[in-house]
Protein backbone atom coordinates (compact mmCIF):
# COMPACT_ATOMS: atom_id res chain seq x y z
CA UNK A 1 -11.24 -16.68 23.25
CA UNK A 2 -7.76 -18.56 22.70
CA UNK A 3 -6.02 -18.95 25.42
CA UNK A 4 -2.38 -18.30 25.63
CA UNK A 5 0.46 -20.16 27.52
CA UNK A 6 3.00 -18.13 29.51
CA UNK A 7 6.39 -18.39 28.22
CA UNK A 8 9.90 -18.09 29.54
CA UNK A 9 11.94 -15.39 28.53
CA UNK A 10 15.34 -15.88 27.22
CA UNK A 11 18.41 -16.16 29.75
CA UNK A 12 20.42 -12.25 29.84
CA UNK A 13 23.10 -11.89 27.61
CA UNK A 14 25.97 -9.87 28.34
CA UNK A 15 25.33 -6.46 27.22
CA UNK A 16 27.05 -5.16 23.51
CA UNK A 17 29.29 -2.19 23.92
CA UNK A 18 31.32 -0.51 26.28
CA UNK A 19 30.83 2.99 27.58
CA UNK A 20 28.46 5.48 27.00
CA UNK A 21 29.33 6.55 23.39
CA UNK A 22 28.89 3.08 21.62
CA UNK A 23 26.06 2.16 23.78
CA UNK A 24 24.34 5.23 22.54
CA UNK A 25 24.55 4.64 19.11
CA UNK A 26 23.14 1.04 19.50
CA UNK A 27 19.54 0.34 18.51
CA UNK A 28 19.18 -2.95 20.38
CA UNK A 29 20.33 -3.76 23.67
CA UNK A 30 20.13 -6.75 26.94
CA UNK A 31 19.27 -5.23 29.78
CA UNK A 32 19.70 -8.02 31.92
CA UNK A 33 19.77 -8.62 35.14
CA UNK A 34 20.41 -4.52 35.58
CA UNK A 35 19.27 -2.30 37.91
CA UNK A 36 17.16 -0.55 35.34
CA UNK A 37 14.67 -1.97 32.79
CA UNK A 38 16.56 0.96 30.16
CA UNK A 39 19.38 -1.34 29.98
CA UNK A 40 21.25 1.91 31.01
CA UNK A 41 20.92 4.70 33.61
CA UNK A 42 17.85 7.08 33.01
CA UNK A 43 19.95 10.14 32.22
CA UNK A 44 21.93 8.20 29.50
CA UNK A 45 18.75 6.96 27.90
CA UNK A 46 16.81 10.96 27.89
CA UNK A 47 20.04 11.93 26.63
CA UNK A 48 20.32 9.73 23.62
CA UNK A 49 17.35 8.22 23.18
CA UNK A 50 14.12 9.75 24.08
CA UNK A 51 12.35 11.28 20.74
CA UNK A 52 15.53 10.92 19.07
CA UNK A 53 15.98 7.39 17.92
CA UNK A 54 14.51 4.03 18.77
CA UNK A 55 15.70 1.16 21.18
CA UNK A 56 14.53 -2.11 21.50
CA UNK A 57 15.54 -3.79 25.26
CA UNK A 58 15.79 -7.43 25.31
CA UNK A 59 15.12 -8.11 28.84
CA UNK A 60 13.90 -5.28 30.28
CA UNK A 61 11.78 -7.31 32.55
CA UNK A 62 13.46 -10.20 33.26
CA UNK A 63 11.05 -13.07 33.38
CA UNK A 64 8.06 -10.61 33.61
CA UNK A 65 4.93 -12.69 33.63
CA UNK A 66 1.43 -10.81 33.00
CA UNK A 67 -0.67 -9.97 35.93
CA UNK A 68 -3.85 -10.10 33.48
CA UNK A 69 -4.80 -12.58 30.86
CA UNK A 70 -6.54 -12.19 27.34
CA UNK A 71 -10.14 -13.21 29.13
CA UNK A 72 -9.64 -10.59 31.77
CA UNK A 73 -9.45 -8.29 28.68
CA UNK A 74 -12.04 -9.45 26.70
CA UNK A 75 -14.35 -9.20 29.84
CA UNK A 76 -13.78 -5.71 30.79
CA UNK A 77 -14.19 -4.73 26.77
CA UNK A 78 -17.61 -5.40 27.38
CA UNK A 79 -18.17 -3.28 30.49
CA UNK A 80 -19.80 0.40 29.41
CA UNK A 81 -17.95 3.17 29.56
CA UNK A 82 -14.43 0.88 28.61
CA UNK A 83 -12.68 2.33 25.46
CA UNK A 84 -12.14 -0.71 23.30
CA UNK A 85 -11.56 -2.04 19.82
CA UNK A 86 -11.45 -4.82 17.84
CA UNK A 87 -9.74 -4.74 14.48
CA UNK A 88 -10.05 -8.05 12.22
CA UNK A 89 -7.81 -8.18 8.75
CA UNK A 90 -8.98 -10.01 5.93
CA UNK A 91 -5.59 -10.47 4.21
CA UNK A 92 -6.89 -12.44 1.00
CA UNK A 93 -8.45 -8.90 0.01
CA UNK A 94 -5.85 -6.69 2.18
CA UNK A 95 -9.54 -5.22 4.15
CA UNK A 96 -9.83 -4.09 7.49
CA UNK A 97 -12.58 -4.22 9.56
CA UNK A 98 -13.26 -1.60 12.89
CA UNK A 99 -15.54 -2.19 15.67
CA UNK A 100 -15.89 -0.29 18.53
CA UNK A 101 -16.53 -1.55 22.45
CA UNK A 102 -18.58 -2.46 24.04
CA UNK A 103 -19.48 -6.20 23.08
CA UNK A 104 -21.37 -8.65 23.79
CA UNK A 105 -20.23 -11.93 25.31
CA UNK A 106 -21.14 -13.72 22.25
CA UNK A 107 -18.53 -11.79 20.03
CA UNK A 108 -15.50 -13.49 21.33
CA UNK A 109 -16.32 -17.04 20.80
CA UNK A 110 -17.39 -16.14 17.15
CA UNK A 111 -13.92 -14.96 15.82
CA UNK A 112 -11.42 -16.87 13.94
CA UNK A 113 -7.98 -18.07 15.79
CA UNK A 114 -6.13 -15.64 13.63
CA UNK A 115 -5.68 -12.20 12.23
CA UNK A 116 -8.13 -9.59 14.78
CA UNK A 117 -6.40 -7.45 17.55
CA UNK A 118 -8.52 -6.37 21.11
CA UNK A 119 -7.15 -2.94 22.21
CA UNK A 120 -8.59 -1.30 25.52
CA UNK A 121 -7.48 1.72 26.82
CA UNK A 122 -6.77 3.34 29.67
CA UNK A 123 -6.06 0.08 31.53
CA UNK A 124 -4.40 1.32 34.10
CA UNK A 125 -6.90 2.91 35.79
CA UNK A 126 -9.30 0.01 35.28
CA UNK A 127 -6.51 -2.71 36.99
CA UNK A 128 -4.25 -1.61 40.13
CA UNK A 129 -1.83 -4.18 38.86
CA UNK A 130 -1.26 -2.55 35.62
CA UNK A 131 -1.23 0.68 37.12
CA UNK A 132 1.81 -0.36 39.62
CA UNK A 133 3.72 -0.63 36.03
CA UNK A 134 3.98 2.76 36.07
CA UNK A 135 6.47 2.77 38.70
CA UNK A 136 8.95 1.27 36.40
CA UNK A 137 8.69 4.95 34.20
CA UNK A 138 9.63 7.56 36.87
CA UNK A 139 12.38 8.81 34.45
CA UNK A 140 9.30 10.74 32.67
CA UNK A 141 7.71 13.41 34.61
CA UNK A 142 4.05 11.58 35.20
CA UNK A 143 1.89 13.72 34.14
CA UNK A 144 3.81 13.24 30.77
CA UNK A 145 2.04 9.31 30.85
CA UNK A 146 -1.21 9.18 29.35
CA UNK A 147 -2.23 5.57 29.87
CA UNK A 148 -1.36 2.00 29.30
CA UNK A 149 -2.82 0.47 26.34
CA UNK A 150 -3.02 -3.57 25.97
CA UNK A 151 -3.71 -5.81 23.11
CA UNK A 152 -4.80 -8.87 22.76
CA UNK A 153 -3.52 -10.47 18.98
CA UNK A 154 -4.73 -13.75 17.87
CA UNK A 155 -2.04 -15.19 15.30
CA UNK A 156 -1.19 -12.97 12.64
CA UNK A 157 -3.35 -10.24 14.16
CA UNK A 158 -2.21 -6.59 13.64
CA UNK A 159 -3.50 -3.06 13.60
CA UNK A 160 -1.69 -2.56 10.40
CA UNK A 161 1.56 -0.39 9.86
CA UNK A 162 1.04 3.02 11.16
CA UNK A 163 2.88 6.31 12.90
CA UNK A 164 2.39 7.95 16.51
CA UNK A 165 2.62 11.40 16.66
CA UNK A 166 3.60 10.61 20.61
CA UNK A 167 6.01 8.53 22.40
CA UNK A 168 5.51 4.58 23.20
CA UNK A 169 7.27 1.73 25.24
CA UNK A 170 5.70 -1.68 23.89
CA UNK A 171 6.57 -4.08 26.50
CA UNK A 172 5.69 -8.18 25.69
CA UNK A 173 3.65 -9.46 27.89
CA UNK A 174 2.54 -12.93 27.15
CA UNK A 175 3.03 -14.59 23.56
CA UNK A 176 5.52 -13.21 20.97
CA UNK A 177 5.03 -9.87 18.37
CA UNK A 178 6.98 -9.30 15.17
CA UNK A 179 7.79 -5.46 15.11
CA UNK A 180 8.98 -4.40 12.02
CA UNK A 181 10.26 0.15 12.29
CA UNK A 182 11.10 2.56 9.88
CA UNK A 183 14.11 4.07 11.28
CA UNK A 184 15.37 5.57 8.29
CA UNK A 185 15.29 9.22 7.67
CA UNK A 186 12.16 11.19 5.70
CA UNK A 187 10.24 7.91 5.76
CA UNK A 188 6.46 8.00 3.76
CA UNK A 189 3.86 9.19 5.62
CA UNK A 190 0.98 9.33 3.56
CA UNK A 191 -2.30 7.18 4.60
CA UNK A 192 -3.68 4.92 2.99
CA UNK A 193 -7.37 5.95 1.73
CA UNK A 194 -9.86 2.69 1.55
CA UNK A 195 -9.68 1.99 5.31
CA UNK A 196 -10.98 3.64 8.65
CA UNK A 197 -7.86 3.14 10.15
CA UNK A 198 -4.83 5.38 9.30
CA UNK A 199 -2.43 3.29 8.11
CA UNK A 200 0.63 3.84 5.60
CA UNK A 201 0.38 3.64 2.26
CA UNK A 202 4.10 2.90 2.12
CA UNK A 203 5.87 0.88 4.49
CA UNK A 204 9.82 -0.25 4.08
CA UNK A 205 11.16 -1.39 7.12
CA UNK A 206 15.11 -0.80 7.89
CA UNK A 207 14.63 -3.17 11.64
CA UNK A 208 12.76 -6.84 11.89
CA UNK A 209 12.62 -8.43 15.35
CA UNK A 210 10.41 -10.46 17.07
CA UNK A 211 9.98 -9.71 21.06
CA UNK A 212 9.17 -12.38 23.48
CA UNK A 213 7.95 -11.67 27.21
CA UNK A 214 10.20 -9.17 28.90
CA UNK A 215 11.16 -7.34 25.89
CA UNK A 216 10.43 -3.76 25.20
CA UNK A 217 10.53 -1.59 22.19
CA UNK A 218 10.11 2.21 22.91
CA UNK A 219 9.58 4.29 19.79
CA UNK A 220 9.86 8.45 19.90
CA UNK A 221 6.96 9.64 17.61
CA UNK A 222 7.14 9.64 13.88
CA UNK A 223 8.47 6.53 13.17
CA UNK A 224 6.65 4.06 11.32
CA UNK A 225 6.17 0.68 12.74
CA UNK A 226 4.22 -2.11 12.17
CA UNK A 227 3.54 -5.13 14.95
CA UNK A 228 2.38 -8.87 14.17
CA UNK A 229 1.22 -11.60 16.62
CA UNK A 230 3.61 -14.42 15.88
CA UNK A 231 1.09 -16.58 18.21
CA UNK A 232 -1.64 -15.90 20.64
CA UNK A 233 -0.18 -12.58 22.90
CA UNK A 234 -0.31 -9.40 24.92
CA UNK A 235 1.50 -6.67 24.37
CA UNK A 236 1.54 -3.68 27.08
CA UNK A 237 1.61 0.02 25.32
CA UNK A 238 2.34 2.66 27.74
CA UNK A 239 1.98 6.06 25.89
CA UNK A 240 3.32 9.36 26.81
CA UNK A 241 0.40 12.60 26.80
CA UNK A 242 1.58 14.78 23.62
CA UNK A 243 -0.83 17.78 23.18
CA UNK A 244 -1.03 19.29 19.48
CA UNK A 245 0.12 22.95 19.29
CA UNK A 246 -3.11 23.34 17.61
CA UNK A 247 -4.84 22.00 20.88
CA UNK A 248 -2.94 24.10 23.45
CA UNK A 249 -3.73 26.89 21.37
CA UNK A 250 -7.21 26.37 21.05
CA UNK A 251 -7.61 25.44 25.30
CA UNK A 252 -4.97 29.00 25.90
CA UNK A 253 -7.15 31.18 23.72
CA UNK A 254 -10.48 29.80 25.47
CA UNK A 255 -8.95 30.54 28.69
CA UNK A 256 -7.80 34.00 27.63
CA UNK A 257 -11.30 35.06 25.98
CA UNK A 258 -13.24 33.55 28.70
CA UNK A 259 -11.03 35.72 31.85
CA UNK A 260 -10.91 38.96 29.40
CA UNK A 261 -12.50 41.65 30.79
CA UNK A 262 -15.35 43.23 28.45
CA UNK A 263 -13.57 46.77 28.47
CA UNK A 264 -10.26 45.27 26.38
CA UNK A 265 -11.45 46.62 23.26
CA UNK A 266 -9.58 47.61 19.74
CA UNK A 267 -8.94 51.28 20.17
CA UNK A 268 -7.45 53.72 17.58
CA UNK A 269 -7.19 57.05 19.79
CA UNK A 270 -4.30 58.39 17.47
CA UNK A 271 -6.90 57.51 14.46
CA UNK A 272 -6.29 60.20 12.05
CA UNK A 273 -8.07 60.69 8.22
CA UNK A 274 -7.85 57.85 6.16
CA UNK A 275 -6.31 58.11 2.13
CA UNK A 276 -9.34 55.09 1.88
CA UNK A 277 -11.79 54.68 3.94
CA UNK A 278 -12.35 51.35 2.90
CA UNK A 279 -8.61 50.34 3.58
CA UNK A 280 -7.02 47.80 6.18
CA UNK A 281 -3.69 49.90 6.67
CA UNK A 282 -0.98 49.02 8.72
CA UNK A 283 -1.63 51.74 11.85
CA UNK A 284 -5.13 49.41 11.40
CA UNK A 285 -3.12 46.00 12.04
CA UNK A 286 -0.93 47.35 14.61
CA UNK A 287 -3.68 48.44 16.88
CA UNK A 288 -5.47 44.89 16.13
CA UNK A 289 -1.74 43.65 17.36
CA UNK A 290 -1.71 45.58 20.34
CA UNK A 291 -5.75 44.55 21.50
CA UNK A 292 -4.06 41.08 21.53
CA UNK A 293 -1.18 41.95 23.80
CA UNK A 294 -3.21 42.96 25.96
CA UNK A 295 -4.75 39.64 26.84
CA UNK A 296 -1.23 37.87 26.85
CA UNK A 297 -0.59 36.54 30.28
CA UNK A 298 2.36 37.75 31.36
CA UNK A 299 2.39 36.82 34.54
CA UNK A 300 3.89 33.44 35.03
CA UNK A 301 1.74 32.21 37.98
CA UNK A 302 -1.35 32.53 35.79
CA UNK A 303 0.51 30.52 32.72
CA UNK A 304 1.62 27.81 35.06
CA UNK A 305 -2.06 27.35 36.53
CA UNK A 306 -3.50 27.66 33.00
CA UNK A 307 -1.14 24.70 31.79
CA UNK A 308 -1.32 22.57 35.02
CA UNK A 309 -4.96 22.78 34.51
CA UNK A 310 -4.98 21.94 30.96
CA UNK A 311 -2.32 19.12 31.51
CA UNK A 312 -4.61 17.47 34.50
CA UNK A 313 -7.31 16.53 32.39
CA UNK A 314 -6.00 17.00 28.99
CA UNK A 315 -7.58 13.42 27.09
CA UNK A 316 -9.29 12.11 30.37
CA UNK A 317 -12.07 10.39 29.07
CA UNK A 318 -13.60 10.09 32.80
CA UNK A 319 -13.80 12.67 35.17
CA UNK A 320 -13.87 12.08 38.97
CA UNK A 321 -17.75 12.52 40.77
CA UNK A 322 -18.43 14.01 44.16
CA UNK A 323 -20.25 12.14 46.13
CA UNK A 324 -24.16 12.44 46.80
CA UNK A 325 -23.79 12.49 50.20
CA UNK A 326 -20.33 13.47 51.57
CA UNK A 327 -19.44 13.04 55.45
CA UNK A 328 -18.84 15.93 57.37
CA UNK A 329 -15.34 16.38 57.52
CA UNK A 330 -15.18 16.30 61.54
CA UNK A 331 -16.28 12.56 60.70
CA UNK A 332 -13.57 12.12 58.43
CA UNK A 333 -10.52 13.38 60.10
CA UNK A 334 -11.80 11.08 62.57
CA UNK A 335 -11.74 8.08 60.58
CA UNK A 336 -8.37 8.71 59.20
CA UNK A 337 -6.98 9.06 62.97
CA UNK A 338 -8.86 5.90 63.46
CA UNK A 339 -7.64 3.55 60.33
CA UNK A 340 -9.52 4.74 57.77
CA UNK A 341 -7.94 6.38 53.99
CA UNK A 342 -8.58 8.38 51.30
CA UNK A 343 -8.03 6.36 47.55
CA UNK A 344 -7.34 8.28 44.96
CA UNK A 345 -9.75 7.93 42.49
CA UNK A 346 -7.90 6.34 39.63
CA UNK A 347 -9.10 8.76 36.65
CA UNK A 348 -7.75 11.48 39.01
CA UNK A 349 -4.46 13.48 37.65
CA UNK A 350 -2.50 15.57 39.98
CA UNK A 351 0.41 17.59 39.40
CA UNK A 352 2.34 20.37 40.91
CA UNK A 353 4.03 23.12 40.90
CA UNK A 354 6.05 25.69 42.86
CA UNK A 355 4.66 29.51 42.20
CA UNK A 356 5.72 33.06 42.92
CA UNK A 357 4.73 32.46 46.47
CA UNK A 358 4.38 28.25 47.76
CA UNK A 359 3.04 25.52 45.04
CA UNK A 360 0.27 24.78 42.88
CA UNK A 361 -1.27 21.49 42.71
CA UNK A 362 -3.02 20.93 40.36
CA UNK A 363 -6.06 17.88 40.24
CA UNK A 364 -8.13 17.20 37.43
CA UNK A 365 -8.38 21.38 36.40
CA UNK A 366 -8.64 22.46 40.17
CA UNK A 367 -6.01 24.89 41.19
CA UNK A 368 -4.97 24.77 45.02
CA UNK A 369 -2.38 26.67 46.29
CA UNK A 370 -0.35 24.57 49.56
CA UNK A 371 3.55 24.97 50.55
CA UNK A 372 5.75 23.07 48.39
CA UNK A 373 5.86 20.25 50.68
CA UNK A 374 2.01 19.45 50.82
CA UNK A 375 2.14 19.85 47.18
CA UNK A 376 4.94 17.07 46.53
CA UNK A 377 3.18 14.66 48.79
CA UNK A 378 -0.49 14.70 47.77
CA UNK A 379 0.73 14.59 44.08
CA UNK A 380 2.44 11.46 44.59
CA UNK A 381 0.16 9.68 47.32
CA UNK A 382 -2.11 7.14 46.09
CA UNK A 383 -3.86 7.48 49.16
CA UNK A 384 -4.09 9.86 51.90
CA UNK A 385 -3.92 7.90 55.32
CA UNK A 386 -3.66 9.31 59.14
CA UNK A 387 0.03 10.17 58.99
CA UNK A 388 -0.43 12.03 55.87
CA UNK A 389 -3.14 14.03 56.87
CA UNK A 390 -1.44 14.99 59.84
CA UNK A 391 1.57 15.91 58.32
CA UNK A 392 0.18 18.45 56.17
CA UNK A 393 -0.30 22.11 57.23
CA UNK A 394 -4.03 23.54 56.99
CA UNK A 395 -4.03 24.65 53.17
CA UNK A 396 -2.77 21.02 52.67
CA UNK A 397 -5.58 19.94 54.37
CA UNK A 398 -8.19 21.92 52.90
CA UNK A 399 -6.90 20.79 49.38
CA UNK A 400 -7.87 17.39 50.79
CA UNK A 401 -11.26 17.85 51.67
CA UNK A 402 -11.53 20.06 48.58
CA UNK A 403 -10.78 17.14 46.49
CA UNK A 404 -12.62 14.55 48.47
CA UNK A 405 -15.81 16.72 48.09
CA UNK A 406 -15.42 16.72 44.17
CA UNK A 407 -14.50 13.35 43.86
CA UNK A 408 -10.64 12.65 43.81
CA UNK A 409 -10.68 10.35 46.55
CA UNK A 410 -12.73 7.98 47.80
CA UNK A 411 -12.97 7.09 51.85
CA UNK A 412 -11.95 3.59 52.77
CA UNK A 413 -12.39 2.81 56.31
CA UNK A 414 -10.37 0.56 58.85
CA UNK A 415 -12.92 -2.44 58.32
CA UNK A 416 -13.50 -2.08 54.37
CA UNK A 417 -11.75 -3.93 51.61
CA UNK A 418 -10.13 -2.21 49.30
């Protein structure tokens, strides 16, 4: 697999633009040396830029060198249970070729130097490096971010020009990408219909640049874009969790049939006789209306736990296991006094939220209701140590050994490597 030299990026610029209302209506900005990798505050970028209009930020990581190169990549691509891809272009015949993870050792050294892409998913729960990323993206709520995606391109590789029905920052890691967008308005969206992948049939790009290490392009869904490897590189896609309507629908209307009791029926007490008894009327369609209602939850502490559960393990494509042979919690609370912590597991979502009476949080599906405080902290810890434990009151601490039990955490004691 080509190897690929780390590159320097480009001394900060001073910014373009003064004050809010010019800087808004830019496209492209130098973040600098700023406090922010935006470029700008995180309340000026949600309120101009997020699934409004693209930016690309030149310098959004100063310097940023990758904390995993393209043979890490290739090697974990051929672990089991790794979503990854490799797409290869033939661009004599304009063909594209689709293979799915995981490989075999052998596939790497066979490729070309040029034109095939590596994509693997879900990377940060596979690297704790990638994962700290994420702290760079506490703008967005974070049960909003779905994963970090990275490619590996060889030269001229590309996964053709396509649309994401979600949001995406594309931060440079190692190498340099061509990104050509679509910004225009009403842009074609129709697919093209000789290839697996779904890519445009129509592609007239209003932007050109090429990013180098540091840069990052974030694009709000539903514009068209299309990235080429200008020479051997990575390229870092962290991409936001974006349910269909049709999807929440279909997980809401599973809930609701499956907590229905068997006694909400269609009724037509005020049925009187019908002009045709083989009619649908409209008394008919009301009371069909009505049987409906009556499974609508009304009660907002029941929508909130439906969603948080929903949200928590919405796309997970592994779910946390208990363990075969858990130790008794006396044991446990008296590691943690002595050392020891809980990791979260790092295909474990949590979330929270505050209810009629105290907080939800909400793990993977689980429900557990905690004070607000217990709630906020075990939703942001990535691990649970002595002081944490003891800080929390006893539904806290339940929730703990709750999620231990099923899986969310693994115990690391005093003496262990992590």
């Amino acid at each position: 697999m080509p190897r690929l030299c780390r590159q320097r990026a480009r001394q900060p610029g001073p910014a373009p633009g003064q004050g809010s209302s010019r800087r808004i209506a830019m496209i492209e900005i130098d973040a600098g040396n700023g406090p922010h990798p935006l470029g700008m505050s995180p309340q000026e970028f949600l309120r101009g830029y997020w699934q409004k209009q693209p930016l690309l930020i030149r310098n959004a990581f100063p310097g940023f060198e990758s904390p995993l190169q393209p043979e890490d990549l290739a090697g974990l691509a051929c672990e089991d249970g790794v979503l990854a891809r490799l797409i290869e272009h033939d661009k004599a015949n304009d063909a594209w070729r689709v293979r799915h993870g995981p490989f075999a050792d052998s596939d790497f050294p066979a490729l070309p130097d040029h034109d095939w892409t590596l994509l693997v998913q879900d990377m940060d729960k596979w690297d704790a490096d990638i994962r700290a990323l994420l702290a760079s993206f506490t703008f967005i709520p974070r049960w909003r971010i779905d994963d970090v995606m990275i490619s590996f391109a060889a030269a001229g590789g590309s996964v053709g020009a396509h649309v994401d029905q979600y949001d995406v920052f594309l931060l440079q890691a190692q190498g340099r990408r061509r990104w050509q967008i679509d910004a225009g308005k009403n842009p074609p969206l129709g697919f093209r219909a000789d290839v697996e992948l779904k890519l445009l049939r129509e592609f007239a790009p209003t932007h050109d640049w090429v990013l180098e290490p540091g840069d990052m392009l974030y694009l709000p869904p539903g514009v068209p874009h299309h990235g080429v490897a200008v020479d051997h590189c990575l390229t870092f896609s962290v991409g936001m969790r974006a349910p269909s309507a049709a999807e929440l629908l279909g997980d809401f209307v599973d809930t609701l049939a499956a907590d229905a009791p068997e006694e909400l029926r269609f009724g037509d007490a005020d049925l009187v006789p019908p002009k045709d008894a083989y009619e649908i009327d409209a008394a008919a369609m009301a009371r069909a209306v009505e049987a409906l209602n009556l499974l609508r939850m009304r009660d907002p502490d029941r929508l909130g736990d439906w969603f948080g559960g929903f949200i928590t393990t919405y796309r997970n494509a592994v779910e946390p296991a208990a363990d075969e042979a858990p130790r008794p919690r006396i044991e446990v609370e008296w590691d943690l006094a002595h050392g020891a912590s809980l990791q979260r597991h790092p295909w474990s979502r949590m979330a929270w939220r505050k209810a009629t009476k105290a907080a939800r949080l909400y793990a993977g599906g689980r429900v557990l209701a905690m004070p607000v405080r217990d709630a906020q902290r075990l939703a942001a810890a990535e691990q649970v140590d002595g002081g944490l434990y003891e800080g929390l009151g006893e539904a806290g601490r339940d929730a703990v050994f709750e999620l231990l039990e099923a899986g969310h955490y693994r115990l690391q004691l005093a003496d262990e490597d992590a």
